[in-house]
Protein backbone atom coordinates (compact mmCIF):
# COMPACT_ATOMS: atom_id res chain seq x y z
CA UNK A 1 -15.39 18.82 13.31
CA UNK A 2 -12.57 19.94 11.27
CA UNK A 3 -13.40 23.53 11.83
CA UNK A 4 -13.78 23.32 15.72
CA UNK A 5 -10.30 21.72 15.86
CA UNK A 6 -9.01 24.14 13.58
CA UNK A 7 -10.66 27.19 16.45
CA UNK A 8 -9.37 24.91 18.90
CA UNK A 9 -6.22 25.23 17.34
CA UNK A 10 -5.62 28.57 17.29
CA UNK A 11 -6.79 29.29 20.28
CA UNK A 12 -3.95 26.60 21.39
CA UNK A 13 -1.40 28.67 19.97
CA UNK A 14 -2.09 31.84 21.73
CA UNK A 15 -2.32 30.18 24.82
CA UNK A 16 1.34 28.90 23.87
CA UNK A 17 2.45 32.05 23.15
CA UNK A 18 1.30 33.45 26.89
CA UNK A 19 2.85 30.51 28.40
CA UNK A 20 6.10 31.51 26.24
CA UNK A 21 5.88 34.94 27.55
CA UNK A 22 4.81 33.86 31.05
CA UNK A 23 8.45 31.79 30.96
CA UNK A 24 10.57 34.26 29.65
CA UNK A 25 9.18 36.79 32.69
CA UNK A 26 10.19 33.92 34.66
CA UNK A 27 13.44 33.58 33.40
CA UNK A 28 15.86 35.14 35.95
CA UNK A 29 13.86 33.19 38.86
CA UNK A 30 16.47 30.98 39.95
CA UNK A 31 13.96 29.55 42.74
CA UNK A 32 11.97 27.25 40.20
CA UNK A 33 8.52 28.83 42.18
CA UNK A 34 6.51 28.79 38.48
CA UNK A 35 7.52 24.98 38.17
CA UNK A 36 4.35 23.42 39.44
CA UNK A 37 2.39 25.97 37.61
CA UNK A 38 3.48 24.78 34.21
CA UNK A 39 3.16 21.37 35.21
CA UNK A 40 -0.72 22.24 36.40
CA UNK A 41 -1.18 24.11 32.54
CA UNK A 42 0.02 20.58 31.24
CA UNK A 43 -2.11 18.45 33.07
CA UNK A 44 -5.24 21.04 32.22
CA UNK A 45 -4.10 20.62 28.40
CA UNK A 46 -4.24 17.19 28.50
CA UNK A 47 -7.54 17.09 29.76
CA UNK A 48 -8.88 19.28 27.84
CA UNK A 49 -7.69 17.14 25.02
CA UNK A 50 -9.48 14.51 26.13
CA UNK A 51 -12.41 16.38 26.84
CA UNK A 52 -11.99 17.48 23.05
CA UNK A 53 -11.54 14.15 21.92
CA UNK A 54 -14.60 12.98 23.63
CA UNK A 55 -16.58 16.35 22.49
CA UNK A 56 -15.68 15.24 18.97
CA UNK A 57 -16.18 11.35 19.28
CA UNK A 58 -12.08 11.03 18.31
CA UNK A 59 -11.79 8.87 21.34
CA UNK A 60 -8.41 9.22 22.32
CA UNK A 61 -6.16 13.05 22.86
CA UNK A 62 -3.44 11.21 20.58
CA UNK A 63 -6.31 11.27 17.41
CA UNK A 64 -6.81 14.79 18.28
CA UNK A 65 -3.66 16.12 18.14
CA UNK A 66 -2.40 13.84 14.84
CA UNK A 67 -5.91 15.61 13.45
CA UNK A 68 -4.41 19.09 14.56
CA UNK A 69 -0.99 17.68 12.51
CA UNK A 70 -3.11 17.48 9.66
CA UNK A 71 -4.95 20.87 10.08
CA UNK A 72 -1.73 22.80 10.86
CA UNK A 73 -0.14 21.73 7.98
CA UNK A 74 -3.22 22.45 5.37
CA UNK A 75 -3.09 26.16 6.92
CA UNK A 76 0.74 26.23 6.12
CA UNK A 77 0.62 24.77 2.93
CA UNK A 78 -2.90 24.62 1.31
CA UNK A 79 -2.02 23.93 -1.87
CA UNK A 80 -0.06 20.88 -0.78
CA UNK A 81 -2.07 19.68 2.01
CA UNK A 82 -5.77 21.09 1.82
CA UNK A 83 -7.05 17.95 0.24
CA UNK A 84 -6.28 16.15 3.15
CA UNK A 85 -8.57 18.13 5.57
CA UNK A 86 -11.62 17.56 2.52
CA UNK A 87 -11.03 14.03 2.83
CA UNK A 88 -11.42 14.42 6.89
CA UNK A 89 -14.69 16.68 6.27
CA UNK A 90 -15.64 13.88 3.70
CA UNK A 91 -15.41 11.31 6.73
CA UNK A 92 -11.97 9.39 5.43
CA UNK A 93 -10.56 7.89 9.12
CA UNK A 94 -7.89 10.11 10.49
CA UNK A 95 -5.16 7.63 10.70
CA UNK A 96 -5.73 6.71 6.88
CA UNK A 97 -5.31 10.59 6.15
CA UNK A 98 -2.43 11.00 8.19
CA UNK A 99 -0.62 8.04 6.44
CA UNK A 100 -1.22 10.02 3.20
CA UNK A 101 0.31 13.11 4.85
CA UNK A 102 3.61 11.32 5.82
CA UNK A 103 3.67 10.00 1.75
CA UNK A 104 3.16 13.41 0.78
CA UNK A 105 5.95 14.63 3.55
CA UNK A 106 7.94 11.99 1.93
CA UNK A 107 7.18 13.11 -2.18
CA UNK A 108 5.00 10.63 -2.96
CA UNK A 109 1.21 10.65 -3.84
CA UNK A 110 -1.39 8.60 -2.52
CA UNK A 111 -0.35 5.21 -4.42
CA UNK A 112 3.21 5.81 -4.53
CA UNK A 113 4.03 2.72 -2.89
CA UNK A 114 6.73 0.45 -4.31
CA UNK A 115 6.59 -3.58 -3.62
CA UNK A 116 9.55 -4.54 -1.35
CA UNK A 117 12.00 -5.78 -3.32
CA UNK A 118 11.96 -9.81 -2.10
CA UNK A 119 8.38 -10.29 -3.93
CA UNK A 120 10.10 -9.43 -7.91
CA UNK A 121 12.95 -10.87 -7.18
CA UNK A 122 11.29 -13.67 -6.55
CA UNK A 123 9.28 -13.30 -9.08
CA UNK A 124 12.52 -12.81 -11.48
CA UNK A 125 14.18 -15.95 -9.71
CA UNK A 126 10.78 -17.92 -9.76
CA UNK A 127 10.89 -17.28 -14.00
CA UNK A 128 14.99 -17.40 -14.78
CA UNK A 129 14.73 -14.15 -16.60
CA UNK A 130 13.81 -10.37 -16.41
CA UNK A 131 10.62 -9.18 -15.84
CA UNK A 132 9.21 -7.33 -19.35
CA UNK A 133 6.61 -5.39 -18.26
CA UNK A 134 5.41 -3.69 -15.17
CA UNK A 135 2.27 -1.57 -16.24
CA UNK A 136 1.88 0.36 -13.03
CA UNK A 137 4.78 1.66 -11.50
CA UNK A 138 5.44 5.13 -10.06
CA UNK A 139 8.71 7.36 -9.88
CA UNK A 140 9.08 6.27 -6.14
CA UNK A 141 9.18 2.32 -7.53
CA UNK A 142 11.79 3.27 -10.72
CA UNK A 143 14.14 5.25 -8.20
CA UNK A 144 14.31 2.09 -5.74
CA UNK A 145 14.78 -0.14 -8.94
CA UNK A 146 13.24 -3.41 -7.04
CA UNK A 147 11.23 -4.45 -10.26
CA UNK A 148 13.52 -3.68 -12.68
CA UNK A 149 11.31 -4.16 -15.59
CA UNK A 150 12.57 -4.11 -19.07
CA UNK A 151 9.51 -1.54 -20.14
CA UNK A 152 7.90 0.30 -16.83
CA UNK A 153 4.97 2.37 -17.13
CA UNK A 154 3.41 5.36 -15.03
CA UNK A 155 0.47 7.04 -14.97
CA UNK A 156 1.84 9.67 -17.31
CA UNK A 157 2.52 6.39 -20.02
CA UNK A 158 -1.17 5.51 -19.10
CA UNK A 159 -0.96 1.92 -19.25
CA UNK A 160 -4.92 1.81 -20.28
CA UNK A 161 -4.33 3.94 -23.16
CA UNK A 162 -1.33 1.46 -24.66
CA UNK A 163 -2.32 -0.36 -27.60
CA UNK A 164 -1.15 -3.98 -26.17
CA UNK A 165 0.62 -4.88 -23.23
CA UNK A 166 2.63 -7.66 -25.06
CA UNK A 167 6.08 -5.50 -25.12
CA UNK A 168 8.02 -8.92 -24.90
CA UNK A 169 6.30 -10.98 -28.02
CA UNK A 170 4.72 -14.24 -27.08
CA UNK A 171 6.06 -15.23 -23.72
CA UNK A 172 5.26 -11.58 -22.22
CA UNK A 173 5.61 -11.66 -18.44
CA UNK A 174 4.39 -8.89 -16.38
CA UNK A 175 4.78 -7.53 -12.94
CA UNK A 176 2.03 -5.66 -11.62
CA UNK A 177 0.93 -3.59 -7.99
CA UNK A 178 -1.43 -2.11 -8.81
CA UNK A 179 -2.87 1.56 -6.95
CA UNK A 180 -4.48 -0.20 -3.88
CA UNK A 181 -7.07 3.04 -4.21
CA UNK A 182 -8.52 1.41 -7.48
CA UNK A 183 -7.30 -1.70 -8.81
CA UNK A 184 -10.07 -2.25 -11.17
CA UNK A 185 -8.99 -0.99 -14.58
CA UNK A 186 -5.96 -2.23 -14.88
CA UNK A 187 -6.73 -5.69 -13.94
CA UNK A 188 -9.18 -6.07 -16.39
CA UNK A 189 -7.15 -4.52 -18.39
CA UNK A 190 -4.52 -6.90 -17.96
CA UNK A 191 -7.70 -9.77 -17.89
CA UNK A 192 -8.21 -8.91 -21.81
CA UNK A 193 -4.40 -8.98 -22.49
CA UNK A 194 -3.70 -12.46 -21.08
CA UNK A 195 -7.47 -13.83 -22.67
CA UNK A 196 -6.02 -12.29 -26.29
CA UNK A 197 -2.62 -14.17 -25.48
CA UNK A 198 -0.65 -10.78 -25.62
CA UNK A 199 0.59 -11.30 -21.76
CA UNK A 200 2.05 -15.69 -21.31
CA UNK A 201 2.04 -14.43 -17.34
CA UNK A 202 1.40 -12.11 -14.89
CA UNK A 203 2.64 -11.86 -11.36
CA UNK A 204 -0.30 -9.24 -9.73
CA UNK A 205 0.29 -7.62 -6.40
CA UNK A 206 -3.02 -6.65 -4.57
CA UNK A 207 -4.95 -6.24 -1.70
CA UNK A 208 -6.66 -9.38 -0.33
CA UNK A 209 -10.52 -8.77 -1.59
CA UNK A 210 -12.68 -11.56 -2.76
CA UNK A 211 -15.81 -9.84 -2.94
CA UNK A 212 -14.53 -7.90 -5.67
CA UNK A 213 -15.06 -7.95 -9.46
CA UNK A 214 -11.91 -7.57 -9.99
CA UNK A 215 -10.56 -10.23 -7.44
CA UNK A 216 -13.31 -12.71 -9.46
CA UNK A 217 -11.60 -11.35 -12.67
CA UNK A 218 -8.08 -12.69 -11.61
CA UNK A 219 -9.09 -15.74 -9.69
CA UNK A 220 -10.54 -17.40 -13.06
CA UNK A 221 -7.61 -16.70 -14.85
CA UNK A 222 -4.93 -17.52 -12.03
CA UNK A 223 -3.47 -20.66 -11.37
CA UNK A 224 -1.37 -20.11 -8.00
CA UNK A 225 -2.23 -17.73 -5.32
CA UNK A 226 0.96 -16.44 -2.71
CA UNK A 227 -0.36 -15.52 0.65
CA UNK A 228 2.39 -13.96 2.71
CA UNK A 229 2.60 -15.39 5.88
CA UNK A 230 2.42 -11.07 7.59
CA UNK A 231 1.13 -7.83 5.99
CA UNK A 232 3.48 -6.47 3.16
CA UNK A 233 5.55 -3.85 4.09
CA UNK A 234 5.30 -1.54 0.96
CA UNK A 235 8.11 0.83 0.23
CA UNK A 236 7.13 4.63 1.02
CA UNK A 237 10.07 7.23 -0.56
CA UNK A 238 13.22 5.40 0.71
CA UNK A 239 11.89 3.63 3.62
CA UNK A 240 9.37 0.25 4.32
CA UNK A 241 6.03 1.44 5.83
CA UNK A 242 5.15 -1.05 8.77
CA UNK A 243 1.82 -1.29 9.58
CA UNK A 244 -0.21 -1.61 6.65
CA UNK A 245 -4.21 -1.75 7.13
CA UNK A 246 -4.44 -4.78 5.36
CA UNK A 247 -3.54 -8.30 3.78
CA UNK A 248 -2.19 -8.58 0.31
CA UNK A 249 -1.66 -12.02 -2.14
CA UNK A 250 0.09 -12.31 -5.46
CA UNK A 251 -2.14 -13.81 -7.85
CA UNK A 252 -0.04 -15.57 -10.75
CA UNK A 253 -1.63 -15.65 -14.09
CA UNK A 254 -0.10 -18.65 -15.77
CA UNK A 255 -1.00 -21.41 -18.26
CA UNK A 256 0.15 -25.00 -19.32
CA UNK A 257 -0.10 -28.27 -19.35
CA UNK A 258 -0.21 -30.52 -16.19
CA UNK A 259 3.36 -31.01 -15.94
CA UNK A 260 4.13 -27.14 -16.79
CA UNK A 261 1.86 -26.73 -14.15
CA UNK A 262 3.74 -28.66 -11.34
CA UNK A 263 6.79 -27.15 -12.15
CA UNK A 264 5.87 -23.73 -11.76
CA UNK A 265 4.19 -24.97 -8.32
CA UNK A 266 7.64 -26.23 -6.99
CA UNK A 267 9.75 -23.36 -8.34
CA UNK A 268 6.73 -21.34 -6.51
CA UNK A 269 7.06 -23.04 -3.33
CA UNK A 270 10.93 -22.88 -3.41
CA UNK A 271 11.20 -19.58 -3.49
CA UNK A 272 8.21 -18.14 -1.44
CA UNK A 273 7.37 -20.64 0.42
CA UNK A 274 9.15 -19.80 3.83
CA UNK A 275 7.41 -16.56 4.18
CA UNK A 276 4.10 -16.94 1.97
CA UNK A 277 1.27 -19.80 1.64
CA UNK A 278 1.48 -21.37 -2.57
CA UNK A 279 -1.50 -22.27 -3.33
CA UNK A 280 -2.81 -23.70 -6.83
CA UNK A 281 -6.45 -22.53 -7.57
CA UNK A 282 -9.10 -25.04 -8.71
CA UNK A 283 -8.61 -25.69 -12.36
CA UNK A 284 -4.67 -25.83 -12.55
CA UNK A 285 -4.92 -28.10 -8.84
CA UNK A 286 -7.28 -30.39 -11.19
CA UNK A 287 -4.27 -30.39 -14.10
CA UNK A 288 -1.83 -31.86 -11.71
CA UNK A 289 -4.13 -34.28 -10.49
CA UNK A 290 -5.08 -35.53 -13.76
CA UNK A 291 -1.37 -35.76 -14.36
CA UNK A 292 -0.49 -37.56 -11.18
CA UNK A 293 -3.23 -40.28 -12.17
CA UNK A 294 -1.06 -40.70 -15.63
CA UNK A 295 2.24 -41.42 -13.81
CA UNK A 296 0.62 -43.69 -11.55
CA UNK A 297 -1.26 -45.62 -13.89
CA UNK A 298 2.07 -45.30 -16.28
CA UNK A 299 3.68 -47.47 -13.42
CA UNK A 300 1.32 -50.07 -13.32
């Protein structure tokens, strides 16, 4: 379907280019005579759009024409933007490919996003000190400086290659967001580093997925989960990008005693908990539990 729009496309532009000639004969008419013509050729372009969009099961002459976006620019620049029309031959939905075309427009690759800054500097408030480590950052995240990790590394530091993760000694604490395209490997990644006690905690970013490995992977090990109340508006270059395709939770890797526990649950609450949902996942819920019991029977 690609290659029909792209036939369709060029025959578009040579019908432009009569209309622009058409105009410019037209030019001196003072009378405005050709005025309902041109207003005819824009109604018969706009069905044919939809007859297009139909033709092509696109349902609508506004996914046609951002599919022609995406087309125009791969002839431009193919080098730049031919991947974009392999992923629409490959069946990838239009509006997801556009999206990547605007984060390209804007200088950044497909998992470029940056976390808005109110989630790690929560996360910095939430802890009293600066974040050590954020394992998967970008240069679109380190030029908005919203993390402001003590180490920060890209894909070019290859965060799977490092030999441990525990850059701050003991009481490591990481921020990570992970590429939404494939969490996976640095999860479990991080899984290994927080089982072998080189990470104390990790605040993880991701998309909203329990019937994932990887989801499984940080639910045993998390004791809090933060549910924002609306979809995360992820930096893209300079700017938030509204309208994200899906829901996202910070899953907090912690450990401690009972009363450790409860603490971190009211510093959570305090600070996220006018625009996210704190809650404490089975086995650390079971901790302060155990722990309430104590005071009470402590009373009597």
């Amino acid at each position: 379907r690609v290659e029909q729009l792209a036939q369709e496309e060029a025959a578009k532009r040579q019908q432009e280019g009569r209309r622009r000639g058409g105009r410019a004969r037209a030019a001196g008419d003072a009378s405005g005579a050709r005025a309902p013509e041109a207003e005819r050729t824009s109604d018969e372009a706009g069905r044919a759009l939809d007859r297009l969009a139909k033709d092509l099961g696109l349902g609508s002459r506004r996914t046609v024409e951002r599919l022609r976006k995406v087309v125009r620019k791969a002839e431009e620049d193919p080098e730049r933007y031919g991947e974009l029309v392999d992923r629409l031959n490959a069946g990838v939905a239009v509006g997801t490919v556009v999206k990547e075309l605007e984060r390209i427009d804007e200088g950044c690759g497909r998992d470029d996003y940056a976390s808005p800054e109110w989630i790690p500097a929560g996360v910095r408030q939430v802890e009293g000190r600066p974040i050590d480590l954020d394992p998967a950052t970008n240069a679109n995240a380190i030029a908005l400086g919203f993390v402001a990790a003590l180490t920060a590394w890209t894909i070019d530091e290859n965060a799977l290659a490092q030999p441990t993760w525990g850059v701050g000694g003991l009481e490591t604490l990481v921020y990570m967001n992970p590429p939404y395209s494939d969490p996976g490997p640095l999860v479990m990644r991080l899984s290994e580093e927080f089982d072998a006690g080189a990470v104390a905690r990790a605040y993880v970013l991701v998309k909203l997925d329990t019937s994932t490995s990887w989801w499984r992977a940080l639910r045993e090990r998390a004791a809090f989960v933060v549910e924002p109340d609306k979809r995360v508006a992820h930096y893209v270059g300079k700017r938030p990008k509204k309208g994200s395709d899906f829901c996202s939770a910070m899953v907090v890797l912690a450990r401690g005693t009972g009363l450790e526990l409860l603490d971190l649950y009211g510093r959570l609450i305090d600070e996220f908990g006018d625009r996210a949902d704190v809650r404490p996942t089975r086995w650390a819920l079971q901790y302060m539990r155990a722990l309430q019991r104590k005071l009470r029977e402590a009373r009597t």
